[in-house]
Structure formats: structure tokens, C-alpha cells
N, C-alpha and C. Protein backbone atom coordinates (compact mmCIF):
# COMPACT_ATOMS: atom_id res chain seq x y z
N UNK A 1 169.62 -42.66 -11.50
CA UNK A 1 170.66 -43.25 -10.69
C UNK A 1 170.35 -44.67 -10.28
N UNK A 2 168.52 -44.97 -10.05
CA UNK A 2 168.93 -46.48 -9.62
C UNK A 2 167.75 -47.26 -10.60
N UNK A 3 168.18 -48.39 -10.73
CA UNK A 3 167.65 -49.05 -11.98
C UNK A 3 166.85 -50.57 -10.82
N UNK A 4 165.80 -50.51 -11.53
CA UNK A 4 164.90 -51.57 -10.50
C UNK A 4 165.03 -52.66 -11.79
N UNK A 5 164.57 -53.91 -11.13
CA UNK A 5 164.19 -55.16 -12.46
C UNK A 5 163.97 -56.34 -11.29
N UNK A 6 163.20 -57.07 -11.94
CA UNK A 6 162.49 -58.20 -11.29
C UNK A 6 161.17 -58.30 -11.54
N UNK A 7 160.10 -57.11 -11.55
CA UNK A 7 158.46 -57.07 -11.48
C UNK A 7 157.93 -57.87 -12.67
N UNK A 8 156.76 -57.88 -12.52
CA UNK A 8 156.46 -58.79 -13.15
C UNK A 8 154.63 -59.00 -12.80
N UNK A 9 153.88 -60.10 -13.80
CA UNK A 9 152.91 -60.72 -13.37
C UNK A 9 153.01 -61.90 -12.92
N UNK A 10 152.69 -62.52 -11.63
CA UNK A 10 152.45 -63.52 -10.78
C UNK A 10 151.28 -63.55 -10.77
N UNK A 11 150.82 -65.16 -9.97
CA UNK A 11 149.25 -65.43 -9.60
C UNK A 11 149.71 -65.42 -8.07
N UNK A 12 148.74 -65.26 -7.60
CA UNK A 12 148.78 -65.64 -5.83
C UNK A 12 149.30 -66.52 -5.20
N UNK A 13 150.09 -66.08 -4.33
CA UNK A 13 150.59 -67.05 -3.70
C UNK A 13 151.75 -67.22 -3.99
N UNK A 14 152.40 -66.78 -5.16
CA UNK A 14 153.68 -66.78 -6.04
C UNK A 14 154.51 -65.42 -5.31
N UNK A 15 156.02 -66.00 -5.72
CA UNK A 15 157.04 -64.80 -5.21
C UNK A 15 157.54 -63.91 -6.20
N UNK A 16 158.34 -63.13 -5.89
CA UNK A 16 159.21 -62.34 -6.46
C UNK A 16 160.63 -61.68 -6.08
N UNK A 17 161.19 -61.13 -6.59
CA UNK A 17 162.19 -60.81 -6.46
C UNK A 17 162.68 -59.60 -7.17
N UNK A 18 162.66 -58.35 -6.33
CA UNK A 18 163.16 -57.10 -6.78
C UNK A 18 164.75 -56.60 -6.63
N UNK A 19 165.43 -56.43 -7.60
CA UNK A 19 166.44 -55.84 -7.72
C UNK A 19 166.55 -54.35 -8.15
N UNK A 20 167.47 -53.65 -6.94
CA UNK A 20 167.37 -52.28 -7.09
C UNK A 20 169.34 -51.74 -7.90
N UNK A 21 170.06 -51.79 -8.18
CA UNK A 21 171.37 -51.00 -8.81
C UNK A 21 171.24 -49.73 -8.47
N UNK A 22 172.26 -49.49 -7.77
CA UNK A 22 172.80 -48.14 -6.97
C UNK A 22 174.28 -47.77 -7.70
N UNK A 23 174.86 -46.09 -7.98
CA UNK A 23 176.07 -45.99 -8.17
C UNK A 23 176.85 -46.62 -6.55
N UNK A 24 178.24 -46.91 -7.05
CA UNK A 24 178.47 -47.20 -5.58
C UNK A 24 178.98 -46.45 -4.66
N UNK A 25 179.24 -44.90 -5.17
CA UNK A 25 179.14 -43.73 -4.71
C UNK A 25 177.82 -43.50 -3.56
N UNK A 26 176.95 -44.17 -4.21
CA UNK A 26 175.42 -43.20 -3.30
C UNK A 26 175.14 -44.58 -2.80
N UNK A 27 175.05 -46.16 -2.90
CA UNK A 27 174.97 -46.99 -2.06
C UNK A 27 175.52 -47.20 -0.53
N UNK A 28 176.89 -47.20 -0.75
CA UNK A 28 177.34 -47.21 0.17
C UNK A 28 177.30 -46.56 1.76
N UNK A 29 176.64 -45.30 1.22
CA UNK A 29 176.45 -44.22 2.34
C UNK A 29 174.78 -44.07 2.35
N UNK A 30 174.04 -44.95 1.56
CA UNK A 30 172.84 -44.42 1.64
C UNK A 30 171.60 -45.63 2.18
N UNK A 31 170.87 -45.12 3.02
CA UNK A 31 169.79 -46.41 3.57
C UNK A 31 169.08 -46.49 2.31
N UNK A 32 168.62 -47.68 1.71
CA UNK A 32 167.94 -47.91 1.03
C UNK A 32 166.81 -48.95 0.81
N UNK A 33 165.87 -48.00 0.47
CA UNK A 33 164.29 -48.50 0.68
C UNK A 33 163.28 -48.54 -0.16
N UNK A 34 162.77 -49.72 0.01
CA UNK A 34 160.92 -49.72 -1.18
C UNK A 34 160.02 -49.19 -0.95
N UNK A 35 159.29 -48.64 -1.68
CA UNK A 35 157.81 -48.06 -1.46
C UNK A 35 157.02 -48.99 -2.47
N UNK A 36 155.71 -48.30 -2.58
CA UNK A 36 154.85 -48.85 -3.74
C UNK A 36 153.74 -47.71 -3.39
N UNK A 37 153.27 -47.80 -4.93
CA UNK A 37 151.58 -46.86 -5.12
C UNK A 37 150.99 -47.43 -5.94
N UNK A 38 149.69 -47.09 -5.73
CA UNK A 38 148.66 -47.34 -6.91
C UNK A 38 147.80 -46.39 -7.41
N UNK A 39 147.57 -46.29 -8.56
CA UNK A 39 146.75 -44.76 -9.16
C UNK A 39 145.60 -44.28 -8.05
N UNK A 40 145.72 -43.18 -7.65
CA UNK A 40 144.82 -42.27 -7.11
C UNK A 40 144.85 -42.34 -5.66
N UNK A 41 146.13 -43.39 -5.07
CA UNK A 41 146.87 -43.20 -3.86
C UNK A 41 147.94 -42.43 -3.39
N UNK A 42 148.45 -42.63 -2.08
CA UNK A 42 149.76 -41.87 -1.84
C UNK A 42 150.89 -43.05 -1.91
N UNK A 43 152.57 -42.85 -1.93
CA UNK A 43 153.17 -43.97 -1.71
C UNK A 43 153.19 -44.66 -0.67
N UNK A 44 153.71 -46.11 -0.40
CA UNK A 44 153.48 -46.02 0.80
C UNK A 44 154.71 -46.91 0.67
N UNK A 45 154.98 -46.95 2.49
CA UNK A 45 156.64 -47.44 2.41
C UNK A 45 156.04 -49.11 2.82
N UNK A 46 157.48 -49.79 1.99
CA UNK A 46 157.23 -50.94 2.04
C UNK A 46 158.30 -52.00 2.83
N UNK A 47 160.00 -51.49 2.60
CA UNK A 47 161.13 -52.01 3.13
C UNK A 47 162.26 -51.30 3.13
N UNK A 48 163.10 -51.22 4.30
CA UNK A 48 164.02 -50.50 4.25
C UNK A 48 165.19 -51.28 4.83
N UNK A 49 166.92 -51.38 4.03
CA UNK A 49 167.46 -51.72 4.80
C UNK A 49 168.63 -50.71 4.92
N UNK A 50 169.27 -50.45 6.25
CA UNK A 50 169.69 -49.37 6.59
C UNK A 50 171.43 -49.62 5.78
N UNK A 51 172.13 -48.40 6.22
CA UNK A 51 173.47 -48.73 5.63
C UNK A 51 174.42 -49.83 6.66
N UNK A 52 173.66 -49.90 7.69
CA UNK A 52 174.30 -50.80 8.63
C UNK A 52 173.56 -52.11 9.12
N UNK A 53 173.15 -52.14 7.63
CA UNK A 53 172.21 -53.42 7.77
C UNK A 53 170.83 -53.89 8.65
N UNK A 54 170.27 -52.96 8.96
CA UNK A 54 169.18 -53.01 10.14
C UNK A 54 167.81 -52.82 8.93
N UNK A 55 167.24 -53.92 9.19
CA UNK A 55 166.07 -54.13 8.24
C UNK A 55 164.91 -53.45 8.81
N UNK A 56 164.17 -52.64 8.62
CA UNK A 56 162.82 -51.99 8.67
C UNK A 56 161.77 -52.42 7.63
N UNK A 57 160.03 -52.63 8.32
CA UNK A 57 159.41 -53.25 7.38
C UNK A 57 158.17 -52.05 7.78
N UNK A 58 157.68 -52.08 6.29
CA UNK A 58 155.94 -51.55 6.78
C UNK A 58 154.78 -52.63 7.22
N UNK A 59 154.10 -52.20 7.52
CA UNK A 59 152.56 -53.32 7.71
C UNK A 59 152.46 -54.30 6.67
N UNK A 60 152.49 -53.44 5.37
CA UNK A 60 152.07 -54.29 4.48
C UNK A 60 153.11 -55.51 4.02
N UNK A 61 154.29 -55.36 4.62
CA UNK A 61 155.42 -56.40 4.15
C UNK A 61 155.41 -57.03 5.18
N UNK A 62 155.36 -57.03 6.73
CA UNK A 62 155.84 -57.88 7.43
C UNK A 62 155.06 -59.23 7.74
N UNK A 63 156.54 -59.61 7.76
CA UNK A 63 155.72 -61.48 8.00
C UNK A 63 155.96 -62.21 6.86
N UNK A 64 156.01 -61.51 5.24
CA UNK A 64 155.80 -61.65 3.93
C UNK A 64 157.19 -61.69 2.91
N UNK A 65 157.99 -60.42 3.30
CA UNK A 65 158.75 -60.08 2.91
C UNK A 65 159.80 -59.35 2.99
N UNK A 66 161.32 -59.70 2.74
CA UNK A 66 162.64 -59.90 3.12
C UNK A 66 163.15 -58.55 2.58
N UNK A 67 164.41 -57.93 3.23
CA UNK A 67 165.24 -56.78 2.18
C UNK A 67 166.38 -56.78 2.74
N UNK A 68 167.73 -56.73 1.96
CA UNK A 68 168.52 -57.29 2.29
C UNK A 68 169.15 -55.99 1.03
N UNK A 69 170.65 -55.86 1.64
CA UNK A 69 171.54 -55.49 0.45
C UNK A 69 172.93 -55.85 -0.06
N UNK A 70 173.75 -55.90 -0.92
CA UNK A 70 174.78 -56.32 -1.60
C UNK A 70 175.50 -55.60 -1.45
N UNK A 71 176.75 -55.38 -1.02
CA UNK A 71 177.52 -54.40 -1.00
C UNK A 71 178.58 -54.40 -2.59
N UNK A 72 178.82 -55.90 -2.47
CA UNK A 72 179.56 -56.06 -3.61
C UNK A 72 179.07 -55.72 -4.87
N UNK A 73 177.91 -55.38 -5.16
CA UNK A 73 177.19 -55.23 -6.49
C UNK A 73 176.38 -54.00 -5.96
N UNK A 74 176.31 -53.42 -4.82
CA UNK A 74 176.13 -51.90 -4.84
C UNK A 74 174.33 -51.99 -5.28
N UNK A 75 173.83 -53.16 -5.10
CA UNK A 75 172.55 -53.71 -4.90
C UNK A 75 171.74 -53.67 -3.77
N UNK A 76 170.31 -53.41 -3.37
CA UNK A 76 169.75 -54.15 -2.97
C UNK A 76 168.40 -54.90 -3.17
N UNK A 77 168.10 -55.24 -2.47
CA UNK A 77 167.01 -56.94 -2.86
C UNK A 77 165.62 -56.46 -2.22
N UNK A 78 164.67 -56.89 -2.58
CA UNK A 78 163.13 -57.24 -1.99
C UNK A 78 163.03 -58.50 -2.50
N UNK A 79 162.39 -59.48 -1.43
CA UNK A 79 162.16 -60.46 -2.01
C UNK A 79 160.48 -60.44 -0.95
N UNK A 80 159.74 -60.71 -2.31
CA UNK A 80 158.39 -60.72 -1.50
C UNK A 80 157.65 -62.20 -2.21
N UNK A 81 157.42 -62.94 -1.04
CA UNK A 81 156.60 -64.17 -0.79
C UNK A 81 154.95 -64.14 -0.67
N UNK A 82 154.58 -65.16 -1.16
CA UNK A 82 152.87 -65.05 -0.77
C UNK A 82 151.90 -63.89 -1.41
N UNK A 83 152.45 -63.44 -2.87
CA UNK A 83 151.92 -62.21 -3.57
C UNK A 83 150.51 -62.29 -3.48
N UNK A 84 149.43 -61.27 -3.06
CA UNK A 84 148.46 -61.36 -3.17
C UNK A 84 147.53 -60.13 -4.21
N UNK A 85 146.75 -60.51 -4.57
CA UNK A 85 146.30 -59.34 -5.63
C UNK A 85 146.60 -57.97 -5.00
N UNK A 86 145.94 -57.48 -3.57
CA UNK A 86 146.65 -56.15 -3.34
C UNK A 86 147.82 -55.74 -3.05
N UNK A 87 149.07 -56.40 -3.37
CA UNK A 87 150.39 -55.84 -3.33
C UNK A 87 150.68 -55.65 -4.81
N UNK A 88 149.90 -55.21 -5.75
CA UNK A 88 149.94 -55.22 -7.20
C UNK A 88 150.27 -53.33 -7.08
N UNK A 89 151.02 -52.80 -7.52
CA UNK A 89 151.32 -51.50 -7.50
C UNK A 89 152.81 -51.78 -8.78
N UNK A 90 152.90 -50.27 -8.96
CA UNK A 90 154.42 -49.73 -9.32
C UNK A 90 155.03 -49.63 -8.07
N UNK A 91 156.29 -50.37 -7.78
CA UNK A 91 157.57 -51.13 -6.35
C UNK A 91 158.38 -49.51 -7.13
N UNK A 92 158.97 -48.35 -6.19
CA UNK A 92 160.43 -47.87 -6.27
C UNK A 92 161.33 -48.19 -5.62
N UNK A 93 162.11 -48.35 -5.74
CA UNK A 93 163.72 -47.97 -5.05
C UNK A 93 164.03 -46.65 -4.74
N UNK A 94 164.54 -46.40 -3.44
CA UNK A 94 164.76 -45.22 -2.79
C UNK A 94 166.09 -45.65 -2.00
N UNK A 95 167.14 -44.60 -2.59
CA UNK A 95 167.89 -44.30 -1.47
C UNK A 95 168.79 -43.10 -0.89
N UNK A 96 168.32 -42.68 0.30
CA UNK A 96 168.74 -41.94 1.18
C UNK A 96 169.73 -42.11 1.78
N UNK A 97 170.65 -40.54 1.64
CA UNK A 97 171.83 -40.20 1.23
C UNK A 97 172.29 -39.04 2.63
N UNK A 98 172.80 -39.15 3.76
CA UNK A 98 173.25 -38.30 4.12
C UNK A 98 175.03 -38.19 4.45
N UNK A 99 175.20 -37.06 4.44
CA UNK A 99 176.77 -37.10 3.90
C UNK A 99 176.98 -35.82 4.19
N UNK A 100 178.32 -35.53 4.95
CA UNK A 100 178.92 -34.07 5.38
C UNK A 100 177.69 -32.99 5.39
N UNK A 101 176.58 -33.62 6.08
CA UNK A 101 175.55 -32.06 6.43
C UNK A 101 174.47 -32.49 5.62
N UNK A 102 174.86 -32.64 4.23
CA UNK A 102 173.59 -32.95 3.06
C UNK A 102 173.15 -34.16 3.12
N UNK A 103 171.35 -33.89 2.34
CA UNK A 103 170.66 -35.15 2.47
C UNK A 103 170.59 -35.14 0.92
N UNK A 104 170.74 -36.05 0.65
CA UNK A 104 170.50 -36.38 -1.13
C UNK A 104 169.42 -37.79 -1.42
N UNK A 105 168.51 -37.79 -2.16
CA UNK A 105 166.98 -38.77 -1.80
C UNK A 105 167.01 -38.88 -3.49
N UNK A 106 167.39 -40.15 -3.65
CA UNK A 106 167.21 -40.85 -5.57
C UNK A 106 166.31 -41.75 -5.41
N UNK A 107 165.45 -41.73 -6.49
CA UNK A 107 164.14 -42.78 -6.53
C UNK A 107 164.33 -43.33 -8.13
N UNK A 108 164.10 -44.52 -8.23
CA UNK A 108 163.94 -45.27 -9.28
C UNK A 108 162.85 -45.14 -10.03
N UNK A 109 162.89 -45.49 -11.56
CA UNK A 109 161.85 -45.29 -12.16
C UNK A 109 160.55 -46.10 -11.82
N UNK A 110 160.23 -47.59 -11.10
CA UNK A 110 159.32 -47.72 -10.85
C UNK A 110 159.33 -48.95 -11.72
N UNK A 111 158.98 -50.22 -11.02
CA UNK A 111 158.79 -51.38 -11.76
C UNK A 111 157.21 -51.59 -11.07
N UNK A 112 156.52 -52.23 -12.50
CA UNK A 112 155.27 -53.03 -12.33
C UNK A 112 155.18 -54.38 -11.70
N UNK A 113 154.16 -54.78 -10.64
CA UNK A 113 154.30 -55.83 -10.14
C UNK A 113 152.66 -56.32 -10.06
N UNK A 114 152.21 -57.20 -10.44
CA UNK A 114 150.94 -57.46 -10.98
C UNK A 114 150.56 -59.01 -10.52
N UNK A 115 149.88 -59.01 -9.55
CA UNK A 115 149.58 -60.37 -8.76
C UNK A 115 147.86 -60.50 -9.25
N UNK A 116 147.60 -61.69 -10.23
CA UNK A 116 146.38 -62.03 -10.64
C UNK A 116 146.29 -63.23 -10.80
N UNK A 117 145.25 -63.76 -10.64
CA UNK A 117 144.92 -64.81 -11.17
C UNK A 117 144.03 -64.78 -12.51
């Protein structure tokens, strides 16, 4: 259901820009949020922006990096500044879905994001 693109290899200090595509069925009604992992970790949350626009950040993003969403393109954005080698993980897209009683939770396949010098 949601298609990520943007990741990439950067050197330090360099930005990026994650794009998440939502149906606009499950955008509209659904908060939607980043995580990231790295092999032999747990995920961990990274940005969330709500369906009413209220931005939530984890530790590791704030100060750093922005999330924002599109209504018109049923999108939303990470934009992360100041990449440093440990924000190098697989980035998902998550969005959470509640609606007449039910919770419905779609995760993206997972883009690579690779900060090296």
C-alpha cells in the first residue's frame, strides 16, 4: 500500500528527502509515520505527522529533521538534514488507520539510507 523513494547514499552532513505514497483512501484518515532499523536491532520511531497535522519527533530526529504531509498527492515527506553515519538504517513508512472502531497499521517496504564518507 505505501511506496517510499528518496534513500540513498550521502556523506555527512548532507540531506535527504523521503517520500512516502499512500492510497488516498488510507491517507487521509491515517497518522503517518517513520521509523528506521538496523540489523540485529529493534525499530525505532523516527517522525510522525498526525492526520491533523501535529508533528511528533523521536530523539533521534529532533532538531535535525522535518515531516510534513501532502494531502493533495496523498503523500508524506521526511526531510532529514545534517546526515550522520548513525542515521544509516532501512527508513519505513507507517500509517495508522483508525476508522469506525478498527485500527488498520500499513508499513512500507523499506528504503536504504546510507550516510558515509
Amino acid at each position: 500500500h505505501l511506496v517510499e523513494s528518496g534513500g540513498g547514499t550521502v556523506q555527512p552532513g548532507d540531506f535527504l528527502r523521503l517520500s512516502c505514497v499512500a492510497p488516498e483512501s488510507v491517507f487521509r484518515l491515517a497518522h503517518m509515520g517513520w521509523y528506521r532499523q538496523v540489523p540485529g536491532k529493534s525499530r525505532e520511531f523516527v517522525a510522525r505527522i498526525s492526520k491533523d497535522d501535529i508533528a511528533e519527533y523521536g530523539d533521534c530526529a529532533r532538531g535535525r529533521f522535518a515531516v510534513w504531509r501532502d494531502y493533495d498527492t496523498s503523500t508524506a515527506f521526511l526531510q532529514m538534514n545534517n546526515l550522520q553515519p548513525n542515521d544509516t538504517a532501512t527508513y519505513y513508512c507507517n500509517a495508522y488507520k483508525v476508522y469506525d472502531g478498527r485500527v488498520s497499521d500499513y508499513w512500507g517496504q523499506g528504503i536504504q539510507v546510507t550516510v558515509s564518507s
